[in-house]
N, C-alpha and C. Protein backbone atom coordinates (compact mmCIF):
# COMPACT_ATOMS: atom_id res chain seq x y z
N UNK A 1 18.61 29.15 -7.05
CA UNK A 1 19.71 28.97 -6.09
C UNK A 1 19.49 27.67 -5.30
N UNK A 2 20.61 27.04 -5.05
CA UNK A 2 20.56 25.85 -4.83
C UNK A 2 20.20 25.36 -2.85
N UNK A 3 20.37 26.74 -2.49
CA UNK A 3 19.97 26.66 -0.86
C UNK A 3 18.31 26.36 -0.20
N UNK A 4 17.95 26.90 -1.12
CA UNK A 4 16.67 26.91 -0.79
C UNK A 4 16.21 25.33 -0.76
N UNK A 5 16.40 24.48 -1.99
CA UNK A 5 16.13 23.25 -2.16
C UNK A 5 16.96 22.17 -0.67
N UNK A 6 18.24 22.64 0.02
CA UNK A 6 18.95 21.86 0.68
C UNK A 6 18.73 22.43 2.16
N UNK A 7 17.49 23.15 2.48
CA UNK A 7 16.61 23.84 3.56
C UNK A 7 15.78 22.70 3.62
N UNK A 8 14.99 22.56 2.26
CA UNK A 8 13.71 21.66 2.33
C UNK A 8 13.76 20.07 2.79
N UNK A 9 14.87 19.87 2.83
CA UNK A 9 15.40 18.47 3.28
C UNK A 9 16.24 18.55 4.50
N UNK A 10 15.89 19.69 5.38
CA UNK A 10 16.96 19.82 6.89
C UNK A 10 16.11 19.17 7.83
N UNK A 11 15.39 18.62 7.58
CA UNK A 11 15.02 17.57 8.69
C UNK A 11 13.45 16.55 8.65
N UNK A 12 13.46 15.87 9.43
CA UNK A 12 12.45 14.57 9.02
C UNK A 12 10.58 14.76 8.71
N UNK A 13 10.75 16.05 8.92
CA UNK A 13 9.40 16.37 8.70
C UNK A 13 9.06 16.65 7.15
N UNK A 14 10.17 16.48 6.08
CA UNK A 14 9.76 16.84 4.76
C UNK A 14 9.24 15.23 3.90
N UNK A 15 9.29 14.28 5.15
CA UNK A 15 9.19 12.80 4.70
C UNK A 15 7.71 12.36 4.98
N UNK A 16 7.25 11.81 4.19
CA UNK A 16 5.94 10.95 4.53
C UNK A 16 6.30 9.81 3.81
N UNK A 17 5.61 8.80 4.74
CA UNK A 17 5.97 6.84 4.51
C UNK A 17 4.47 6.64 4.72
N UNK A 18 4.29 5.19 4.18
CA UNK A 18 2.68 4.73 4.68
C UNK A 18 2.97 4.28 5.64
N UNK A 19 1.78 4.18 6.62
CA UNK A 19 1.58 3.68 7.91
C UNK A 19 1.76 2.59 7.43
N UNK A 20 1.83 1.33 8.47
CA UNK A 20 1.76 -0.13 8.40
C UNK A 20 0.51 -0.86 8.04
N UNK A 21 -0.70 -0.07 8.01
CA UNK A 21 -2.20 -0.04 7.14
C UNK A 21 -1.97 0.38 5.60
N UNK A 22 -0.97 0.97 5.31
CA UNK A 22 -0.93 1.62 3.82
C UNK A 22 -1.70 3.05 3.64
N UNK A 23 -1.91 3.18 4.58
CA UNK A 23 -2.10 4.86 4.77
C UNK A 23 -1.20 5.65 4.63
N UNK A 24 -1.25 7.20 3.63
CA UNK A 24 0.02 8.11 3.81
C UNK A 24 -0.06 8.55 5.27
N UNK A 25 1.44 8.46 5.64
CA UNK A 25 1.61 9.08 7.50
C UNK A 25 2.49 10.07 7.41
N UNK A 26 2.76 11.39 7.03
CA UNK A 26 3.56 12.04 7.35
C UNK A 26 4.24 12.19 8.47
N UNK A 27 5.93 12.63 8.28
CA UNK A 27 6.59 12.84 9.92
C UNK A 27 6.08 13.76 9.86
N UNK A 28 5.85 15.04 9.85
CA UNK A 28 5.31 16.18 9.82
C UNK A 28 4.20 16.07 10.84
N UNK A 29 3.45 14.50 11.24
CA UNK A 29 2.42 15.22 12.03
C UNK A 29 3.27 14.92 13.46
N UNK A 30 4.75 14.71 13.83
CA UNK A 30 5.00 14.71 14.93
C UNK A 30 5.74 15.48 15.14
N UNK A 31 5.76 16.59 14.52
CA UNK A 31 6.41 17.76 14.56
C UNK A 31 6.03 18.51 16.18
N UNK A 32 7.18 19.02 16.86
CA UNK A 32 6.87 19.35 18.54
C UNK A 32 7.39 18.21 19.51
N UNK A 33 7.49 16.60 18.73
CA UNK A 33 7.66 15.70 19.33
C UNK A 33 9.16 15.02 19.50
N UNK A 34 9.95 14.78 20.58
CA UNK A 34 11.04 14.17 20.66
C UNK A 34 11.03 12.65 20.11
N UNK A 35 11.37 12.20 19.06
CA UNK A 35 10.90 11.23 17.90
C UNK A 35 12.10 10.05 18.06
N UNK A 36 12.13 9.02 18.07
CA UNK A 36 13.07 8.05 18.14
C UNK A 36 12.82 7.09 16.47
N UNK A 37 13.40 6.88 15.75
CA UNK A 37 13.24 6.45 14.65
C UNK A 37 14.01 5.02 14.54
N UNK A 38 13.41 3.91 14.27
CA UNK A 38 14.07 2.74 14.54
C UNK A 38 13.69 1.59 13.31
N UNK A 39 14.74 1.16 12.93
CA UNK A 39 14.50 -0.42 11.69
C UNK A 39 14.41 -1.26 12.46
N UNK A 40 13.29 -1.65 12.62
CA UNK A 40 12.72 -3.09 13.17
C UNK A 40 13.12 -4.09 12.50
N UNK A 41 12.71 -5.57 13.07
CA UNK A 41 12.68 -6.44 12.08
C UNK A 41 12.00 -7.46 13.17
N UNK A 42 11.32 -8.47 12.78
CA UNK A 42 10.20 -9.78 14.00
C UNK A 42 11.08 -10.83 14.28
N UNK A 43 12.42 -11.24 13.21
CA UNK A 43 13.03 -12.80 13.11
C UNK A 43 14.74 -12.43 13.71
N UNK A 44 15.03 -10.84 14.35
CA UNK A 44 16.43 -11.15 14.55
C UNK A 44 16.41 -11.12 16.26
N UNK A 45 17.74 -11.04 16.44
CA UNK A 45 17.98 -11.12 17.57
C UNK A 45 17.73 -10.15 18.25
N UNK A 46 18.28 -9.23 17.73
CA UNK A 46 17.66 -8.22 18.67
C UNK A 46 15.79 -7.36 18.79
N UNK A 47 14.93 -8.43 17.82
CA UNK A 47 13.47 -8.49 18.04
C UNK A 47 13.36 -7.92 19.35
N UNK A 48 13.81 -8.77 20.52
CA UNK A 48 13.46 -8.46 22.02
C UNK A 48 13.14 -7.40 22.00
N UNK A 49 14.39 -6.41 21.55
CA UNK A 49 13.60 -4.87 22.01
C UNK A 49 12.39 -3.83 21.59
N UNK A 50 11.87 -4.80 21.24
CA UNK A 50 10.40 -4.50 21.13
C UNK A 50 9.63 -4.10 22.20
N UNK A 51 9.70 -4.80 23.44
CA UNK A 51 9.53 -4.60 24.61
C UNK A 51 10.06 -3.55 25.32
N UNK A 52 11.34 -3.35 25.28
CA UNK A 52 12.02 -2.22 25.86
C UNK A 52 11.45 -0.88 25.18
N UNK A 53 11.09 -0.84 23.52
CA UNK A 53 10.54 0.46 22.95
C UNK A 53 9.70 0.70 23.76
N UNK A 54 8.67 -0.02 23.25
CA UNK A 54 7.14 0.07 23.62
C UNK A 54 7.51 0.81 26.18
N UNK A 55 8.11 -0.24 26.23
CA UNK A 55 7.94 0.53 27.66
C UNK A 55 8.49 1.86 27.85
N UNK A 56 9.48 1.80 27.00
CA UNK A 56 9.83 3.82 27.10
C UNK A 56 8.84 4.41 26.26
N UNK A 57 8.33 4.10 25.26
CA UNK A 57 7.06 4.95 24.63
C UNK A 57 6.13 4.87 25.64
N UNK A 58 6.04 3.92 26.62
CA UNK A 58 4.73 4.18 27.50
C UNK A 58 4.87 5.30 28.30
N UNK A 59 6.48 5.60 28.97
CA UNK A 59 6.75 6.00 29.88
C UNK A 59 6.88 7.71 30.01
N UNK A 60 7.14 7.87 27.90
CA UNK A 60 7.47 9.38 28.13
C UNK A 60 6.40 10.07 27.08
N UNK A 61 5.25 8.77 26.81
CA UNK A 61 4.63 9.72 25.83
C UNK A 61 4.22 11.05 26.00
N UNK A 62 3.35 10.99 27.27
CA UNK A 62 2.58 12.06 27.74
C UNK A 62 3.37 13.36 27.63
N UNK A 63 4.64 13.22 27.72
CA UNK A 63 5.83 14.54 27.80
C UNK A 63 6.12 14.69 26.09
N UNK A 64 5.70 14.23 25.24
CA UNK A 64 5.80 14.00 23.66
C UNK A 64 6.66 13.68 23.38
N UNK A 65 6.91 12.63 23.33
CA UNK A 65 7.75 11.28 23.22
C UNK A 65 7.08 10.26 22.08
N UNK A 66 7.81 10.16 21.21
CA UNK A 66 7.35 8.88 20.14
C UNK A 66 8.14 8.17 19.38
N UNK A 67 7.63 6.65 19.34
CA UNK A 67 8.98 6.08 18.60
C UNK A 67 8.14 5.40 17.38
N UNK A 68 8.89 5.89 16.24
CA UNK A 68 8.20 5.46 15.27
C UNK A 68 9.27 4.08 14.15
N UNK A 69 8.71 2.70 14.03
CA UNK A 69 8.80 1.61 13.60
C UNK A 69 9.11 1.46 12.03
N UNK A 70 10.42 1.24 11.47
CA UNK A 70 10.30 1.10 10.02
C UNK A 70 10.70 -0.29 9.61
N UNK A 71 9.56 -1.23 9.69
CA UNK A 71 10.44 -2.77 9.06
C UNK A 71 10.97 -2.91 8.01
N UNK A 72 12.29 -3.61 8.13
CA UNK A 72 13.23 -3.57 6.83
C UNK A 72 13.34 -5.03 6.87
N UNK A 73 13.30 -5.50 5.57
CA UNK A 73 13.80 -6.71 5.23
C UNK A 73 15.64 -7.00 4.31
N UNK A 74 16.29 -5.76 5.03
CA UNK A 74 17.61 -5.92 4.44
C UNK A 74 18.59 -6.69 5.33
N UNK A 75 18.72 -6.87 6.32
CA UNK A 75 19.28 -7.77 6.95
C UNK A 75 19.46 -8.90 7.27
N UNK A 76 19.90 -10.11 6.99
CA UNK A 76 19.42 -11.85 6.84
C UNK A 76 18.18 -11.90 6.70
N UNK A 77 17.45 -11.18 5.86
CA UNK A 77 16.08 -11.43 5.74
C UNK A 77 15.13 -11.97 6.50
N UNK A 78 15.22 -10.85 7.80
CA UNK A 78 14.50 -11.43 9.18
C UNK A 78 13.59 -10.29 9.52
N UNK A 79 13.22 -9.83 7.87
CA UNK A 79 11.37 -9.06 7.88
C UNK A 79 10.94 -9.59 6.85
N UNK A 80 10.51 -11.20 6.85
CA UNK A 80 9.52 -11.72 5.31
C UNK A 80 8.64 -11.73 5.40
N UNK A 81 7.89 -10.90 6.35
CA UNK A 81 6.44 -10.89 6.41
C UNK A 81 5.92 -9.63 5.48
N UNK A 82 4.55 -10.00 5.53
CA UNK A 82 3.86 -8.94 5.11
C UNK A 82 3.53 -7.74 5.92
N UNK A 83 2.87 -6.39 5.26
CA UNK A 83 2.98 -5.73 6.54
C UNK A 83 1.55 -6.36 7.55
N UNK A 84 0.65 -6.79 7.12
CA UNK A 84 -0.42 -7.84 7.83
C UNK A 84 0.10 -8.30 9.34
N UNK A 85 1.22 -9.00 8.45
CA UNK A 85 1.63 -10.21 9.49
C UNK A 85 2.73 -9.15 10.55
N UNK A 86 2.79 -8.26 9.71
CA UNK A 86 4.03 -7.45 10.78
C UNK A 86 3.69 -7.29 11.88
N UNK A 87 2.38 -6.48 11.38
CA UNK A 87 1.79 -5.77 12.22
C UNK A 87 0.70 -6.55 13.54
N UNK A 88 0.62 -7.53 13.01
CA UNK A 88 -0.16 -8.98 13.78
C UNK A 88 1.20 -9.64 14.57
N UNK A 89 2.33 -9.33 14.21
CA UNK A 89 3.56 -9.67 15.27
C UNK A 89 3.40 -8.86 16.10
N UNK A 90 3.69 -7.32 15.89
CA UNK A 90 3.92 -6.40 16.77
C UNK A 90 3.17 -6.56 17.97
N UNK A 91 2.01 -6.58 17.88
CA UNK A 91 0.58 -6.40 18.45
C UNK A 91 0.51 -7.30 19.28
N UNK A 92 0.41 -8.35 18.93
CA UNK A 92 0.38 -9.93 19.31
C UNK A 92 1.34 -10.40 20.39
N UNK A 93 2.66 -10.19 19.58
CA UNK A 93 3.98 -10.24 20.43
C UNK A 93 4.47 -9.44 21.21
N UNK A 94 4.46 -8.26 21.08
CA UNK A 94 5.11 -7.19 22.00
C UNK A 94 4.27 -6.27 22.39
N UNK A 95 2.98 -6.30 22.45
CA UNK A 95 1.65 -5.07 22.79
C UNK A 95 2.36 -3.89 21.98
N UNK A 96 2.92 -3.71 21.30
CA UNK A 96 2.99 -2.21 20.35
C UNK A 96 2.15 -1.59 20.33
N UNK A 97 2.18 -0.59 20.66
CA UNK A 97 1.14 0.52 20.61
C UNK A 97 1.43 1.76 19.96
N UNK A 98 3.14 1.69 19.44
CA UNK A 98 4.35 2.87 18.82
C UNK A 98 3.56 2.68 17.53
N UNK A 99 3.57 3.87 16.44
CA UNK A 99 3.72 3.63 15.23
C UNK A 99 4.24 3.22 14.18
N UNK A 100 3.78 1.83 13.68
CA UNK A 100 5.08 1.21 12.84
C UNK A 100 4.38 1.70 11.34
N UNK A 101 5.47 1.83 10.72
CA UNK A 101 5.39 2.06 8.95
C UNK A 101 5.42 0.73 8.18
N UNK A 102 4.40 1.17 6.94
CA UNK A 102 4.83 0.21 6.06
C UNK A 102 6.08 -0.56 5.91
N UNK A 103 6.62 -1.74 5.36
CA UNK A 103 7.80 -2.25 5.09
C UNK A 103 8.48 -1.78 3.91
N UNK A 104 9.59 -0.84 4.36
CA UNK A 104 10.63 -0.14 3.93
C UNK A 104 12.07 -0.89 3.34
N UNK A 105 12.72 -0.15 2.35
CA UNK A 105 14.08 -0.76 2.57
C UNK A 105 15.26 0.03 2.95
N UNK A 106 16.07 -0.02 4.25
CA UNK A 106 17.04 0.99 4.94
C UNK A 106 18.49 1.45 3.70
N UNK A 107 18.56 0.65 3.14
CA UNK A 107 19.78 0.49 2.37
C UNK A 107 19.88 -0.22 0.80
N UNK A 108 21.21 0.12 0.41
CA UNK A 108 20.88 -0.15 -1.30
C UNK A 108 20.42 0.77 -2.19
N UNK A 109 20.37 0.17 -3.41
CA UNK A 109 19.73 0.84 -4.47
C UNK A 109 18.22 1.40 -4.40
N UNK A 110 17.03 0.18 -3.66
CA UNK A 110 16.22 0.49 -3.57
C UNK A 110 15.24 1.20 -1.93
N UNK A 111 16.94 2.37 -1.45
CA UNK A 111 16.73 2.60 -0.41
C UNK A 111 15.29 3.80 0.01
N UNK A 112 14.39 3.45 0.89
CA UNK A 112 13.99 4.19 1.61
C UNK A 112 14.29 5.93 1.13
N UNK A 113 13.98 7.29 1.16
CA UNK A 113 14.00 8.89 0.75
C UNK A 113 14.37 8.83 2.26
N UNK A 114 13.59 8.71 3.62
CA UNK A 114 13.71 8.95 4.48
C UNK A 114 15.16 8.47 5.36
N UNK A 115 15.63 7.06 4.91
CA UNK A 115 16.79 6.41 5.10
C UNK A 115 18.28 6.77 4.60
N UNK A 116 18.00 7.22 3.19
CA UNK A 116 18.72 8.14 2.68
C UNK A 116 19.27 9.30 3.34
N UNK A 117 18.43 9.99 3.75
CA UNK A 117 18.55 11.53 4.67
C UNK A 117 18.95 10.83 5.89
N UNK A 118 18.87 10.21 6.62
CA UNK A 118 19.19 10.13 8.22
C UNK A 118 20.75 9.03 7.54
N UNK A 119 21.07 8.50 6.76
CA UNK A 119 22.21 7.72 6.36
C UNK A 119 23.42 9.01 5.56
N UNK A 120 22.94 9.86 4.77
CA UNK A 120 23.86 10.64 4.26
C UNK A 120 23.83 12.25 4.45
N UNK A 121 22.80 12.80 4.64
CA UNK A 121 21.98 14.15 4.80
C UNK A 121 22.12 14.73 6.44
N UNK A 122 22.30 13.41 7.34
CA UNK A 122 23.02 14.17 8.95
C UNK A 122 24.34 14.51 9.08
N UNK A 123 24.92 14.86 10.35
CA UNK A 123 25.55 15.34 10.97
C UNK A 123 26.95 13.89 10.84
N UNK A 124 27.81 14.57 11.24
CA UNK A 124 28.98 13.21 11.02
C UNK A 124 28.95 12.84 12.53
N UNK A 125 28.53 11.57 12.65
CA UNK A 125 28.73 10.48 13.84
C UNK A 125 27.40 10.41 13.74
N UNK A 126 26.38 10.63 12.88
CA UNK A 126 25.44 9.92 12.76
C UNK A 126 24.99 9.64 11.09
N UNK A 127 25.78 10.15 10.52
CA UNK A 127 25.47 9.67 9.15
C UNK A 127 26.63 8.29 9.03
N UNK A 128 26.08 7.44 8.06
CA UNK A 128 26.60 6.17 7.35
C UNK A 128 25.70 5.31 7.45
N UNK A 129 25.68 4.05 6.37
CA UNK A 129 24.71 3.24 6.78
C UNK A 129 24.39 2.47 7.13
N UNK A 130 23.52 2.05 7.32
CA UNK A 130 22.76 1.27 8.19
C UNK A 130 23.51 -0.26 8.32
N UNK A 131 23.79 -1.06 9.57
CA UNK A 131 24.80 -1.55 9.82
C UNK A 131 23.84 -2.83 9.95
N UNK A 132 22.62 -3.19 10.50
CA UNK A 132 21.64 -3.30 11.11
C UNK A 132 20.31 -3.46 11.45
N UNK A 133 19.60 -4.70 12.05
CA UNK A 133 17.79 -3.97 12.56
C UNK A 133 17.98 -3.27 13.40
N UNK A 134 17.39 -2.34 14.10
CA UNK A 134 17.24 -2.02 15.18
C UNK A 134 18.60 -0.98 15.40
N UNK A 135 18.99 -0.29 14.52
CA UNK A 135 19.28 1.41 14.79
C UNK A 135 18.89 2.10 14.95
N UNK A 136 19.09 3.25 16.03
CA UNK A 136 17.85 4.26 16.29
C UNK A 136 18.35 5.49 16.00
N UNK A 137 17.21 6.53 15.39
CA UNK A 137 18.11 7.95 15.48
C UNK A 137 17.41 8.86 16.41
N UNK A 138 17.89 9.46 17.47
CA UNK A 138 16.82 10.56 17.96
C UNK A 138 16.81 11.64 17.28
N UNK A 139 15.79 12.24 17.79
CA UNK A 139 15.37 13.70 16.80
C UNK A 139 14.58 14.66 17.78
N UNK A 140 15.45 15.82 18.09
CA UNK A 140 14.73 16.44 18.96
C UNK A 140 13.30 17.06 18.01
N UNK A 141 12.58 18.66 18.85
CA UNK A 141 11.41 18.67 18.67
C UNK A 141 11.45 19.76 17.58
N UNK A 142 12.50 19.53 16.71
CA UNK A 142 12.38 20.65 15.63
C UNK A 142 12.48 19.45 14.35
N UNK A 143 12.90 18.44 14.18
CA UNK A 143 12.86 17.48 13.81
C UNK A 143 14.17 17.39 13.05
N UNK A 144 15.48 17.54 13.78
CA UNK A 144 16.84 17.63 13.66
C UNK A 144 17.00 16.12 14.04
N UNK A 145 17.88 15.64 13.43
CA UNK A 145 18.69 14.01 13.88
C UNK A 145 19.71 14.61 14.95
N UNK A 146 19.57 14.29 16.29
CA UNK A 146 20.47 14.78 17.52
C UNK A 146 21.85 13.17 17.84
N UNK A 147 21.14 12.44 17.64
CA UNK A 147 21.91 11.26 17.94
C UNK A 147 21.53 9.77 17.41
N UNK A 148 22.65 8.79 17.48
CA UNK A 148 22.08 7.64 16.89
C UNK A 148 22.58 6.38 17.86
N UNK A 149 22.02 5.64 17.86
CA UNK A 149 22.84 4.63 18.23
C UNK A 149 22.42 3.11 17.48
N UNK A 150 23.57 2.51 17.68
CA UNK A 150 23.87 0.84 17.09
C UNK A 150 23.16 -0.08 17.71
N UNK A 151 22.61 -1.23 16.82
CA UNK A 151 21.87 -1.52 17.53
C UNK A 151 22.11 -2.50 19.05
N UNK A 152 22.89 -3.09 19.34
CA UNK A 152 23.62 -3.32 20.50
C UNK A 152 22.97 -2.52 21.72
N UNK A 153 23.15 -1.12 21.42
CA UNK A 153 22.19 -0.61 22.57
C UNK A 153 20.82 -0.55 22.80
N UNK A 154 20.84 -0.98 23.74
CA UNK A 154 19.21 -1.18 23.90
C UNK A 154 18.63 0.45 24.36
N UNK A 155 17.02 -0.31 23.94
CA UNK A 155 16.30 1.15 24.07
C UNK A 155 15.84 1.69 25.69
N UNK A 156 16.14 1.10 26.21
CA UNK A 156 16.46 0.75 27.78
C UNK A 156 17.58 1.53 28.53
N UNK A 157 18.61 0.83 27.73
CA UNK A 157 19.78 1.45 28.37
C UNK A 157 19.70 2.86 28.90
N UNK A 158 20.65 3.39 29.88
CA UNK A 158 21.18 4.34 30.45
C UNK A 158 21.34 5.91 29.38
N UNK A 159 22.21 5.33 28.33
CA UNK A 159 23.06 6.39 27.51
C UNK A 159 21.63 6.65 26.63
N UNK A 160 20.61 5.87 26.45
CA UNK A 160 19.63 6.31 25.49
C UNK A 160 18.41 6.74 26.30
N UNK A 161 18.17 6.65 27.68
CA UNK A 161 17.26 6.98 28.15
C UNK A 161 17.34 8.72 28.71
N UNK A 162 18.60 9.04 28.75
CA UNK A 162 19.62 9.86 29.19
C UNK A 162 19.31 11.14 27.92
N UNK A 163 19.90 10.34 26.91
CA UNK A 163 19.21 11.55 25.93
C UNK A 163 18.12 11.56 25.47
N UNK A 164 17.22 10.59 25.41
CA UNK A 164 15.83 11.06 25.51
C UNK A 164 15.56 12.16 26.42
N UNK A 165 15.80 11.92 27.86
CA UNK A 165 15.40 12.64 28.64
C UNK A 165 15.50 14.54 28.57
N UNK A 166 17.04 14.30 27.96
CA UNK A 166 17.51 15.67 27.64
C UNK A 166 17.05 16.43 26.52
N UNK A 167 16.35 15.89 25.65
CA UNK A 167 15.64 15.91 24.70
C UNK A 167 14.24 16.89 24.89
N UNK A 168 13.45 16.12 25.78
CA UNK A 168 12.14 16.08 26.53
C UNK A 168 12.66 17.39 27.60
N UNK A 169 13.30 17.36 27.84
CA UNK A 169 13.48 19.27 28.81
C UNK A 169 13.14 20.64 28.26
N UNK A 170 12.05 21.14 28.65
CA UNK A 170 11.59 22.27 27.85
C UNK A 170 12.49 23.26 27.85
């Protein structure tokens, strides 16, 4: 029966990506955690919010809060680094301390399993794809996609700090 199989894919914990070391990282180990999921990239414009992550990951970790990093090089090709050098941006440039993943691809033929599911496998007003670096999806602590936003909004803003917050309410 075909339900059982379309259970096993109801949410982000059935995904493991390599870390940005090339380590397997399962979502599964942030299972409990209000999870922000975001396509980075070091060369676009909206890079800046690198800074803005990293200070809301500072701000709500302790309450289990995490934002986890997927560099994509599908967008004007403004991820040509390696993950080395990614990860020597992150660090370097923006004190990252969030977990970034190996370099992924969000879209296309040779899309991402995990990109796939948060692009076609959610809820309508958060499924379609990826427009973008720097789209985020939240995910409350069962590891459901609750919301998304474009990247335009910053991770800062009001409307995203707002549902984090609501998120994070036991």
């Amino acid at each position: 029966m075909m339900a059982g199989s379309l259970f096993a894919l109801a949410n982000i914990y059935t995904f493991t990506l390599n870390s940005i070391d090339g380590k397997p990282a399962p979502l599964a180990d942030y299972k409990g955690k209000v999870v922000l999921v975001v396509n980075v990239a070091s060369q676009c414009g909206y890079t800046p919010q690198y800074s803005a992550l990293e200070s809301i990951f500072e701000k709500y970790k302790d309450q289990g809060f995490v934002i986890l990093g997927f560099p994509a090089n599908n967008f004007g090709a403004q991820e040509p680094g390696t993950n080395e050098e990614i990860k020597t941006f992150c660090t370097r440039k923006y004190n990252v301390t969030f977990p970034i993943y190996a370099k992924i691809s969000v879209k296309g033929p040779d899309q991402a399993p995990l990109y796939s599911y948060l692009t076609k496998d959610t809820a309508p007003g958060i499924r379609g794809d990826i427009k973008w670096n720097f789209t985020k999806f939240l995910v409350d602590r069962n590891g459901n996609v609750v919301q998304r936003f474009e990247p335009a909004v910053t991770p800062d803003s009001k409307e995203v700090i707002s549902a984090i917050e609501k998120q994070l309410k036991p």
